[in-house]
Each structure stands twice: as structure tokens, then as C-alpha cells.
N, C-alpha and C. Protein backbone atom coordinates (compact mmCIF):
# COMPACT_ATOMS: atom_id res chain seq x y z
N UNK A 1 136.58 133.49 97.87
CA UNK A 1 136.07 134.67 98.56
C UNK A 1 135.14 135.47 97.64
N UNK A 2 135.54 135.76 96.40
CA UNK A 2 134.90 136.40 95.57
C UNK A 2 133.64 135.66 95.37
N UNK A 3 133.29 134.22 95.37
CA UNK A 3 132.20 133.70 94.75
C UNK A 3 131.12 133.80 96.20
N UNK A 4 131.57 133.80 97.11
CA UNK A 4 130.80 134.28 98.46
C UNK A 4 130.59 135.11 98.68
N UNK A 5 130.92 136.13 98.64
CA UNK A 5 130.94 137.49 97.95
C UNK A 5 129.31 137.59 97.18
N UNK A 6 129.51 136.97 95.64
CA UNK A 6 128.49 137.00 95.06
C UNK A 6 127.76 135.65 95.52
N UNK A 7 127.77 134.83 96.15
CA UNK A 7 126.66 133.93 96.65
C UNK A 7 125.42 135.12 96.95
N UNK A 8 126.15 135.93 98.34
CA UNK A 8 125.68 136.42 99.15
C UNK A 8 125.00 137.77 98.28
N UNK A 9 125.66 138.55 97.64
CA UNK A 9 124.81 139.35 96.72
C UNK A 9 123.37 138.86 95.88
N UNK A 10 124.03 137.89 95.15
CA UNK A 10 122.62 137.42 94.35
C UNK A 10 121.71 136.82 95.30
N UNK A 11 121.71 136.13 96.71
CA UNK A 11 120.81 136.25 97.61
C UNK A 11 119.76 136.94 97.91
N UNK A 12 120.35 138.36 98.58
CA UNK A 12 119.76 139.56 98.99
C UNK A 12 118.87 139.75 97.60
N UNK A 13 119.84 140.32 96.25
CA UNK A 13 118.85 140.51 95.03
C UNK A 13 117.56 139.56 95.00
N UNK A 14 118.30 138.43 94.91
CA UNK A 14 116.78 137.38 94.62
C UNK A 14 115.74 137.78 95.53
N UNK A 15 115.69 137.52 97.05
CA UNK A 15 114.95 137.81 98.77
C UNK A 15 114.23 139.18 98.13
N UNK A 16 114.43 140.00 97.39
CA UNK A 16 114.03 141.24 96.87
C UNK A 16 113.17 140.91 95.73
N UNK A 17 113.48 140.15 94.58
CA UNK A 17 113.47 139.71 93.87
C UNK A 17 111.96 139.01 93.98
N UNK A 18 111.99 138.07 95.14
CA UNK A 18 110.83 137.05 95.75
C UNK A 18 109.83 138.71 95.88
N UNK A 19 109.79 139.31 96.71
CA UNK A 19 108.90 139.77 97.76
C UNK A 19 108.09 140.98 96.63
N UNK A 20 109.44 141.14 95.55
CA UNK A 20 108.36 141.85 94.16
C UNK A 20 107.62 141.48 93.24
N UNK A 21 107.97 140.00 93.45
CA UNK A 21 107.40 139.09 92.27
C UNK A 21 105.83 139.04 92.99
N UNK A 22 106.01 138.65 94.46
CA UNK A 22 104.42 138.58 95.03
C UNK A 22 103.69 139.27 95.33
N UNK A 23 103.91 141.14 95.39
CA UNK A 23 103.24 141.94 94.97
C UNK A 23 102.91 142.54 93.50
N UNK A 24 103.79 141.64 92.39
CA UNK A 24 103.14 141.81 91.41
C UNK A 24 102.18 140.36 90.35
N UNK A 25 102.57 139.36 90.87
CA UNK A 25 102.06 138.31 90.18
C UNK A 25 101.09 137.76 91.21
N UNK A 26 101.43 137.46 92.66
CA UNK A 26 101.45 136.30 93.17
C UNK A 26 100.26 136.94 94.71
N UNK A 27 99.98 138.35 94.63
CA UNK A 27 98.92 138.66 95.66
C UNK A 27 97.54 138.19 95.79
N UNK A 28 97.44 137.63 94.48
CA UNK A 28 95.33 137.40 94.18
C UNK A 28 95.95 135.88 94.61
N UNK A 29 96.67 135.15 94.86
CA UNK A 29 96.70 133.76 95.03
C UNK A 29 96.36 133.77 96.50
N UNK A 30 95.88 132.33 96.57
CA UNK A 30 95.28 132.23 97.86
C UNK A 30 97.15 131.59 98.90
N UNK A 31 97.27 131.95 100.19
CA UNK A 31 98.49 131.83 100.50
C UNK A 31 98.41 130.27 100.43
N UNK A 32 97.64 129.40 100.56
CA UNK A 32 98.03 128.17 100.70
C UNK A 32 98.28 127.34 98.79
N UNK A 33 98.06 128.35 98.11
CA UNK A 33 98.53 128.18 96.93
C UNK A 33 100.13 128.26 96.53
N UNK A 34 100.03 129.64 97.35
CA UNK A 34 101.47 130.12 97.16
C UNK A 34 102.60 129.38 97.86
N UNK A 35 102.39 128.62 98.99
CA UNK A 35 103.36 127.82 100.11
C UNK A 35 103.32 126.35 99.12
N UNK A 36 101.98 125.77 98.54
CA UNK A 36 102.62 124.53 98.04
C UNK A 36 103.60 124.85 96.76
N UNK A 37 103.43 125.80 96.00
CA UNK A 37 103.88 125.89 94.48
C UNK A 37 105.24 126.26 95.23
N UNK A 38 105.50 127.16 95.64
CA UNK A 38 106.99 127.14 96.11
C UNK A 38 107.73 126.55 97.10
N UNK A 39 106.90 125.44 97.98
CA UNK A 39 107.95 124.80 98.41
C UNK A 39 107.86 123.49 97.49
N UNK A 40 106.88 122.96 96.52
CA UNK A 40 107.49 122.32 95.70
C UNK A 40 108.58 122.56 94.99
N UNK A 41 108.52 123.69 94.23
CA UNK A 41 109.28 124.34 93.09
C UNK A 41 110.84 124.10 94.00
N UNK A 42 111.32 124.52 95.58
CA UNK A 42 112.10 124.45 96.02
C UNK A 42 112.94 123.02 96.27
N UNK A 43 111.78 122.18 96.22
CA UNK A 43 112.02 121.23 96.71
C UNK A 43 112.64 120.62 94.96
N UNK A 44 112.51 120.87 94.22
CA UNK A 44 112.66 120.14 92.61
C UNK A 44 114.29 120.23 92.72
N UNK A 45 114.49 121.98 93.05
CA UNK A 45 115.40 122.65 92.83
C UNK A 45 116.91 121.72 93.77
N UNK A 46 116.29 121.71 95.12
CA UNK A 46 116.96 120.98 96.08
C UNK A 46 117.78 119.77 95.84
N UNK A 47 116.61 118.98 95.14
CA UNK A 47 116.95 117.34 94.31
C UNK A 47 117.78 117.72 93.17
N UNK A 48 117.68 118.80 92.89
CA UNK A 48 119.18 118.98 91.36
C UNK A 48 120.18 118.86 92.08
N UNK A 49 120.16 119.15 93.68
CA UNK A 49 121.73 118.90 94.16
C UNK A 49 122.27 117.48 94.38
N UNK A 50 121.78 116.49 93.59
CA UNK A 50 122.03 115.28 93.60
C UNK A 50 122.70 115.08 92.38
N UNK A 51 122.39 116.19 91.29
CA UNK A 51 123.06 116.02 90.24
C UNK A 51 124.08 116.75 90.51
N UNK A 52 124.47 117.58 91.39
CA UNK A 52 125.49 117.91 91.26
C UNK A 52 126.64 117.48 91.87
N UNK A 53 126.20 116.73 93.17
CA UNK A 53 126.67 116.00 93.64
C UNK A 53 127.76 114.70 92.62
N UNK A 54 126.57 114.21 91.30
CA UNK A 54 127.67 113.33 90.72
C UNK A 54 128.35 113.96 89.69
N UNK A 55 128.35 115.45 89.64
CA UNK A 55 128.86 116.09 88.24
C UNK A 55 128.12 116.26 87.28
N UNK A 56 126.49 116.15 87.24
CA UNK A 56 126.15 116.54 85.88
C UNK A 56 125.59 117.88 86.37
N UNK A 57 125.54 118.44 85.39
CA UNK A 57 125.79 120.33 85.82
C UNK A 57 125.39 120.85 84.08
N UNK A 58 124.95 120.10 83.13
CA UNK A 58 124.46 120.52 82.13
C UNK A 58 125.07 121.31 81.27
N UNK A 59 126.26 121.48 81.34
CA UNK A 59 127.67 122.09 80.95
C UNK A 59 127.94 123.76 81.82
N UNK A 60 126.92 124.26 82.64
CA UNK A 60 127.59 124.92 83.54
C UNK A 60 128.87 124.90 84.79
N UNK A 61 128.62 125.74 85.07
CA UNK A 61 130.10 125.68 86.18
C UNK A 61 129.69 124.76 87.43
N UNK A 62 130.09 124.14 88.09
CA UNK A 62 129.64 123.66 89.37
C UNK A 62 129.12 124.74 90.20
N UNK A 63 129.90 125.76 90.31
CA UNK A 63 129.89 127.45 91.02
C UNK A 63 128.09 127.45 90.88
N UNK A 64 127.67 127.68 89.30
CA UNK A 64 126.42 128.39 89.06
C UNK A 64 125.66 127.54 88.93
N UNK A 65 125.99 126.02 89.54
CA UNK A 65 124.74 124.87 89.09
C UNK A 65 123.98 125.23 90.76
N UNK A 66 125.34 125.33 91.32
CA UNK A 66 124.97 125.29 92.57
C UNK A 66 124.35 126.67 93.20
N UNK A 67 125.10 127.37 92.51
CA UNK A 67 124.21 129.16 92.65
C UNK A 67 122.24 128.78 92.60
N UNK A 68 122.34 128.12 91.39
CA UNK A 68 120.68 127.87 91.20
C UNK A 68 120.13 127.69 92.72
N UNK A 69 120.74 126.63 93.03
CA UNK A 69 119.32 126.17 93.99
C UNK A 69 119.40 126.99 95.43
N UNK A 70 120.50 127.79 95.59
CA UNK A 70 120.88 128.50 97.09
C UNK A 70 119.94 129.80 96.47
N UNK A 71 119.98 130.28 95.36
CA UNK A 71 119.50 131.52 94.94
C UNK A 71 117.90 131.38 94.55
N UNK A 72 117.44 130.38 93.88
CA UNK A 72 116.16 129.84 93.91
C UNK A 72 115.66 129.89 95.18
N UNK A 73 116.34 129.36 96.55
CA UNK A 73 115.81 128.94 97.50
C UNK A 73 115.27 130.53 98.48
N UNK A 74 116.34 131.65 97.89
CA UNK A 74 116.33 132.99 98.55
C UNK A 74 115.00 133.71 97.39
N UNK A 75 114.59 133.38 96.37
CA UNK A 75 113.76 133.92 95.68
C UNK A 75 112.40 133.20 96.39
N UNK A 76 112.29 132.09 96.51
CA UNK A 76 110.84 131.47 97.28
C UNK A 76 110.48 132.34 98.50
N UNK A 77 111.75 132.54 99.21
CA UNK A 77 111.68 133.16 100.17
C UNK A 77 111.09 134.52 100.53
N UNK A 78 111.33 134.92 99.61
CA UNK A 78 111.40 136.76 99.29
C UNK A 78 109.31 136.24 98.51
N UNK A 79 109.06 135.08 97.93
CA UNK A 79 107.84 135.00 97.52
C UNK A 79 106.81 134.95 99.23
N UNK A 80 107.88 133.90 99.83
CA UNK A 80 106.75 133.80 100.84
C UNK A 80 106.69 134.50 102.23
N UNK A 81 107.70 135.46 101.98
CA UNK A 81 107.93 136.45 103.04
C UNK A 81 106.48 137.18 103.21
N UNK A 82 106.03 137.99 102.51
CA UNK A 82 104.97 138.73 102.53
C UNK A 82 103.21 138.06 103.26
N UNK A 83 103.19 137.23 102.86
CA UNK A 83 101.57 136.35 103.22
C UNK A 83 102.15 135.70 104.31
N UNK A 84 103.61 135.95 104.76
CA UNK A 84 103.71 134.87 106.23
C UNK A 84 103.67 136.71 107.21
N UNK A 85 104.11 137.48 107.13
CA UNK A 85 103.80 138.62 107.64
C UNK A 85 102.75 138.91 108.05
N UNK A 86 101.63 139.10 106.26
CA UNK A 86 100.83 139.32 107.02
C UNK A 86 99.53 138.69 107.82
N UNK A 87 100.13 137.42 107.87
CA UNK A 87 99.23 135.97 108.53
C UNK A 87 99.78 136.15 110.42
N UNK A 88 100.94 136.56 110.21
CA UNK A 88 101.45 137.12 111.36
C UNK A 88 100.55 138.15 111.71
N UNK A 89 100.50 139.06 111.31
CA UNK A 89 100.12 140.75 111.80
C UNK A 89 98.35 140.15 112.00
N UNK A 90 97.67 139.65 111.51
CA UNK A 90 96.35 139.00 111.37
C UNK A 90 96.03 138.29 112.56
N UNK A 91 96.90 137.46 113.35
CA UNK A 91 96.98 136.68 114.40
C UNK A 91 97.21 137.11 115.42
N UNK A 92 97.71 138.48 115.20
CA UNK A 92 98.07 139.32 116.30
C UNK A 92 96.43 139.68 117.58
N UNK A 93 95.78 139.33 118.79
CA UNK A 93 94.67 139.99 119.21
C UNK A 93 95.10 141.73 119.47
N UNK A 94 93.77 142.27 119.51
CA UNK A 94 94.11 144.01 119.80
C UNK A 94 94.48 144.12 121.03
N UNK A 95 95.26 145.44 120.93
CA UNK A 95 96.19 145.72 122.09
C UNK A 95 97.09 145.05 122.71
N UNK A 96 97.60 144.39 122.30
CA UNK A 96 98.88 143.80 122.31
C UNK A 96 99.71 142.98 120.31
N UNK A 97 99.56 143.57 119.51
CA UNK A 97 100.19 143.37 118.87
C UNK A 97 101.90 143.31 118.60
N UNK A 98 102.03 144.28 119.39
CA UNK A 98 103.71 144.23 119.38
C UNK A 98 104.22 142.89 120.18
N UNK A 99 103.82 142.50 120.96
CA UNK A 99 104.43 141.52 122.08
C UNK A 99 104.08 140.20 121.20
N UNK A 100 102.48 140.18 120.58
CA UNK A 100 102.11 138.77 119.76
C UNK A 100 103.21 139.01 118.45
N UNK A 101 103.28 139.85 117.75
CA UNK A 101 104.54 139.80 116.29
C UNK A 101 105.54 139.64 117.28
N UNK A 102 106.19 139.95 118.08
CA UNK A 102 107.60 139.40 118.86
C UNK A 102 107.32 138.20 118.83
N UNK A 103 106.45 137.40 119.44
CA UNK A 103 106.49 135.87 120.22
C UNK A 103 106.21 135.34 118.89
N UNK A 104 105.44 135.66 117.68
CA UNK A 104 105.01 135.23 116.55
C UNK A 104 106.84 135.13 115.96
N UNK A 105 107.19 136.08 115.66
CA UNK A 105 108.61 136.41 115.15
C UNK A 105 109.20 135.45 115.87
N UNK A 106 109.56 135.37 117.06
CA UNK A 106 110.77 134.80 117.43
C UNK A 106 110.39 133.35 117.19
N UNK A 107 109.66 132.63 117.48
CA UNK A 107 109.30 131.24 117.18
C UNK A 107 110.07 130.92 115.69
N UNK A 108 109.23 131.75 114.46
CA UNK A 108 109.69 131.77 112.91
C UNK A 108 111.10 131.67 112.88
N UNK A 109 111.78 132.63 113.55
CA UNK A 109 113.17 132.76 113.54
C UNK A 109 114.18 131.56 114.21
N UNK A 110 113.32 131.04 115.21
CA UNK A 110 113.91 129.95 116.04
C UNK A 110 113.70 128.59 115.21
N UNK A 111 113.02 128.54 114.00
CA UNK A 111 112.99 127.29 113.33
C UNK A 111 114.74 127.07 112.81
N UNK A 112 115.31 128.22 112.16
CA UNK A 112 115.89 128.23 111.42
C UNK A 112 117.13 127.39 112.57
N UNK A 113 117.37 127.81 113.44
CA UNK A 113 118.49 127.49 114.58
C UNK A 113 118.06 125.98 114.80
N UNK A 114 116.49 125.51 115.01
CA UNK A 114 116.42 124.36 115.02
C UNK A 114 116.33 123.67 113.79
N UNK A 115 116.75 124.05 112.98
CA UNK A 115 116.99 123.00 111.81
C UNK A 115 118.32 122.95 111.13
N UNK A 116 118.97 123.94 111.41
CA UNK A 116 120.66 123.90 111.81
C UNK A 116 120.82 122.44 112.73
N UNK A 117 120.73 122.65 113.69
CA UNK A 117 120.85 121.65 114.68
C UNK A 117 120.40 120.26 114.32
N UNK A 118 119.23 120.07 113.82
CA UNK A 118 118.26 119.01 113.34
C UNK A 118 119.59 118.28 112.16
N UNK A 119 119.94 119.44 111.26
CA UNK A 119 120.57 118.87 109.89
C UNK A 119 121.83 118.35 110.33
N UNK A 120 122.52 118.90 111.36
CA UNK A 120 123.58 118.38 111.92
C UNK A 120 123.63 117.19 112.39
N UNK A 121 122.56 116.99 113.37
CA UNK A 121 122.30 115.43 113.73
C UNK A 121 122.11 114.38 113.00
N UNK A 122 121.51 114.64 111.70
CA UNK A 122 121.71 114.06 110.08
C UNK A 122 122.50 113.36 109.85
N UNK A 123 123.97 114.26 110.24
CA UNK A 123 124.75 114.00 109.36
C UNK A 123 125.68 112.77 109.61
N UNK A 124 125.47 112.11 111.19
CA UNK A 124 125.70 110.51 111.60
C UNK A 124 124.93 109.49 110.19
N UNK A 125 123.97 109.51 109.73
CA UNK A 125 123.39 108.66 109.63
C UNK A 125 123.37 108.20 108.84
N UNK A 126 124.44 108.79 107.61
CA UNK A 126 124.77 107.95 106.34
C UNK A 126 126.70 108.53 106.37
N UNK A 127 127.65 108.16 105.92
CA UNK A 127 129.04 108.55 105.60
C UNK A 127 129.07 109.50 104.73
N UNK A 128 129.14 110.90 105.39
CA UNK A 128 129.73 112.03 104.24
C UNK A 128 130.67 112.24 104.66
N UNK A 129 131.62 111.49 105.51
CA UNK A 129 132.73 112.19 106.14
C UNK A 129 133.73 112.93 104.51
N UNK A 130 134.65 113.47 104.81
CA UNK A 130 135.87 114.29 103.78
C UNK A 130 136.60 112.23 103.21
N UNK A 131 136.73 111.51 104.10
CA UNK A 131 137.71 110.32 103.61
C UNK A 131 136.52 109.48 102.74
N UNK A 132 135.44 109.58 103.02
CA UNK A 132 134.10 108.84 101.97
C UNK A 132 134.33 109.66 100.62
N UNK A 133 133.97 111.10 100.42
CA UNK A 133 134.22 111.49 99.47
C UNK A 133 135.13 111.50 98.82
N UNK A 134 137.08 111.36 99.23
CA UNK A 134 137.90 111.02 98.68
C UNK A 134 137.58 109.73 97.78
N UNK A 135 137.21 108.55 98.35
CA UNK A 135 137.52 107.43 97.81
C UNK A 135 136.51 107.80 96.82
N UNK A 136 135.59 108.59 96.81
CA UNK A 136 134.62 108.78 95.78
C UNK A 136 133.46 107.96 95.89
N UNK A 137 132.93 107.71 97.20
CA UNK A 137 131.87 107.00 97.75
C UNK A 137 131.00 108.30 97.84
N UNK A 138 129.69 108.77 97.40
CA UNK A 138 129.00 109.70 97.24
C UNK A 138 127.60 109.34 97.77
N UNK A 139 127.18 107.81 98.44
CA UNK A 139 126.12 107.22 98.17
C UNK A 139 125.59 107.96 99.58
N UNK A 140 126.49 108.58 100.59
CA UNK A 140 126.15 109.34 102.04
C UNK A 140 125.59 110.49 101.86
N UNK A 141 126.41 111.09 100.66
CA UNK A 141 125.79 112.74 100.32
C UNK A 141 124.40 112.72 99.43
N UNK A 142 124.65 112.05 98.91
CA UNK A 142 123.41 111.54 98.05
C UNK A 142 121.78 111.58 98.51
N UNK A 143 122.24 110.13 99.54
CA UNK A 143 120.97 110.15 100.66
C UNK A 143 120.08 111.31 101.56
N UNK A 144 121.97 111.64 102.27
CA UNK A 144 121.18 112.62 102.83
C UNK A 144 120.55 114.20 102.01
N UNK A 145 121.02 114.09 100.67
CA UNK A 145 120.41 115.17 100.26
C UNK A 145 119.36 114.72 99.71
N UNK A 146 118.84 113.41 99.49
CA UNK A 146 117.44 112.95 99.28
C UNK A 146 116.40 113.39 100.62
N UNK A 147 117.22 112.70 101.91
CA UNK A 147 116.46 112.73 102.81
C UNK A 147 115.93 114.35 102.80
N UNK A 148 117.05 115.26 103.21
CA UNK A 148 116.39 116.85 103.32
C UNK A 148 115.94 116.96 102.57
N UNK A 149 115.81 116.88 100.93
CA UNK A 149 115.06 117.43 100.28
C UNK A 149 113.50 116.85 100.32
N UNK A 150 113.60 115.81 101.06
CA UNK A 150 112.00 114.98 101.53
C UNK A 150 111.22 116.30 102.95
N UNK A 151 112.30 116.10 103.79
CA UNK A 151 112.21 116.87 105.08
C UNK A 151 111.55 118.05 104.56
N UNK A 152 112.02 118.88 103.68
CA UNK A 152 111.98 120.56 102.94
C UNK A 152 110.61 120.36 102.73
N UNK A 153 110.12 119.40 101.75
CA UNK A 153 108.70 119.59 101.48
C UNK A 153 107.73 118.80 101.70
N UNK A 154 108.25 118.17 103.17
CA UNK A 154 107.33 117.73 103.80
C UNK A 154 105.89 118.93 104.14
N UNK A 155 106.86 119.99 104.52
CA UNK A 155 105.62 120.97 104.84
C UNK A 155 104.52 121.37 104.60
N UNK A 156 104.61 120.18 103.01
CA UNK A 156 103.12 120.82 102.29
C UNK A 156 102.20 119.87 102.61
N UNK A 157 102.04 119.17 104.00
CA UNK A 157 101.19 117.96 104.17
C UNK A 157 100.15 119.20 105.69
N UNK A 158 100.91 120.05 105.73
CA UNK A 158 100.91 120.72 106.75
C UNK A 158 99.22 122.25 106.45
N UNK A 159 100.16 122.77 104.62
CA UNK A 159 99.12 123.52 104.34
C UNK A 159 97.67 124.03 104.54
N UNK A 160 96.71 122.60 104.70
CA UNK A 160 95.72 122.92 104.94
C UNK A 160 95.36 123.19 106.51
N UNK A 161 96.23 123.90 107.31
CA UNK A 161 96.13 124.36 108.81
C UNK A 161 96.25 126.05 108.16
N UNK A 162 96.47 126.29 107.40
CA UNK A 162 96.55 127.60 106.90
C UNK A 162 95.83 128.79 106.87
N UNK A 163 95.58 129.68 106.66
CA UNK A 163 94.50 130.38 106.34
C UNK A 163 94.43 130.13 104.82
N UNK A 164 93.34 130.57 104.18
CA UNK A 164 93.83 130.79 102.42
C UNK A 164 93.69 132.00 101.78
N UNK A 165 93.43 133.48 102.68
CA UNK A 165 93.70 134.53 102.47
C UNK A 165 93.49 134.99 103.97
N UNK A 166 93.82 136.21 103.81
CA UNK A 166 93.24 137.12 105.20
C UNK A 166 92.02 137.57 105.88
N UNK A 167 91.15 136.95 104.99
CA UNK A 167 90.02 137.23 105.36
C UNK A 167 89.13 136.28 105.95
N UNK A 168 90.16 135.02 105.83
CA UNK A 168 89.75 134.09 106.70
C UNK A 168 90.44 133.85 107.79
């Protein structure tokens, strides 16, 4: 309880963390700079969960190997929160902005539910059941954390549909 607890704290910090780092380092970058470097960077982070998967953890705790990449993943976030806003607010036509950021918003928000769902359906397609991991068969968790972490940064094939600042 306590480590969920602080999962969930150092989250929020990081998401904060992200969104100050890109008004102070990361604003003169063009956004399609900023989406490949961090969903690579995420995606590196992602593939360490393969090491943790077999126990190498570099003499940290399992707790904080694994803190890295959930808390990494809330710091990208907090990076690419800002240039997806205001690529949003930009796309908006006049006089109706509120209704285009709703329909803009809710779509963004509806990825997340469809990739819940998506990752679930995943999870047929190699053995992670609880009795695989007993016997210490890992080769299911493995995969599929290869596969998502392929899925994660696939997105950067996507980038050049982008704008590369706001002024375009």
C-alpha cells in the first residue's frame, strides 16, 4: 500500500516535473523533435522491463527498478503535454473552439481506454498466465513486453503528419 502510495506520488511530481522541463529546456524544439526523443527515450526505458522481468535490476530494489520506467513514462508525459495542447488549441476553427478542444480532448482521452482494451487482448497470445510464471517460464512476459514496447514507439513512424511548431 505504501509503495502505491508513492508510485502514485512520484507520478504526479514527475507529470509536473515533464511540463517544467518543456517550458524551460524543451520550448525552442520543434514538436516533432520533442515526440520522437521522448517516445524513444520511453520506449528504451520500457525494454528495461525485460530486465526486470529476469531479475537484473543493477543492484536496486525491484520496487525502484520498476519505479524508473512507470515514473520516466509520467515525466515524457508532463514533456509532451504542453505542444499536444497547444497543437490542440491551434486546430481549433474560430467560434467554436470549445466544442473542437472537447471533440479534440475526448478522442486523446479515448486512446488511453482503447489501449487498455487493445493490451488486454495481448495478453492471449503468448502464456503469462500466474501457473507459467510459477514454473518460472518468463518467455510470455518477455515477448509481450517486447511486443508493447515495439507498439509504444511505433508512433514515431507517424511524426511527420505533425506540425513542427505552431506556426505551421
Amino acid at each position: 500500500s505504501n509503495q502505491l502510495n508513492s508510485l502514485l506520488i512520484a507520478a504526479y511530481v514527475l507529470l509536473w516535473l515533464g511540463i517544467m522541463a518543456y517550458k524551460k529546456f524543451f520550448i525552442t524544439w520543434s514538436w516533432r523533435s520533442v515526440y520522437v526523443s521522448t517516445t524513444l527515450l520511453n520506449g528504451i526505458f520500457s525494454a528495461l522491463q525485460i530486465l526486470l522481468i529476469k531479475g537484473i535490476t543493477f543492484g536496486l530494489s525491484p520496487f525502484l527498478f520498476a519505479l524508473g520506467d512507470d515514473a520516466f513514462a509520467d515525466f515524457i508525459g508532463g514533456i509532451q503535454f504542453l505542444p499536444t495542447t497547444i497543437m490542440m488549441v491551434h486546430l481549433c476553427p474560430a467560434g467554436s473552439e470549445g466544442a473542437s478542444y472537447a471533440m479534440f480532448t475526448t478522442m486523446s482521452n479515448s486512446a488511453y481506454s482503447l489501449a487498455s482494451a487493445f493490451s488486454t487482448l495481448l495478453l492471449g497470445i503468448w502464456d503469462v498466465s500466474k501457473d507459467a510464471m510459477e514454473r518460472g517460464d518468463l518467455t510470455g512476459m518477455i515477448n509481450l513486453t517486447a511486443l508493447t514496447t515495439l507498439i509504444q514507439v511505433s508512433g514515431v513512424l507517424f511524426v511527420g503528419l505533425l506540425p513542427r511548431t505552431k506556426e505551421d
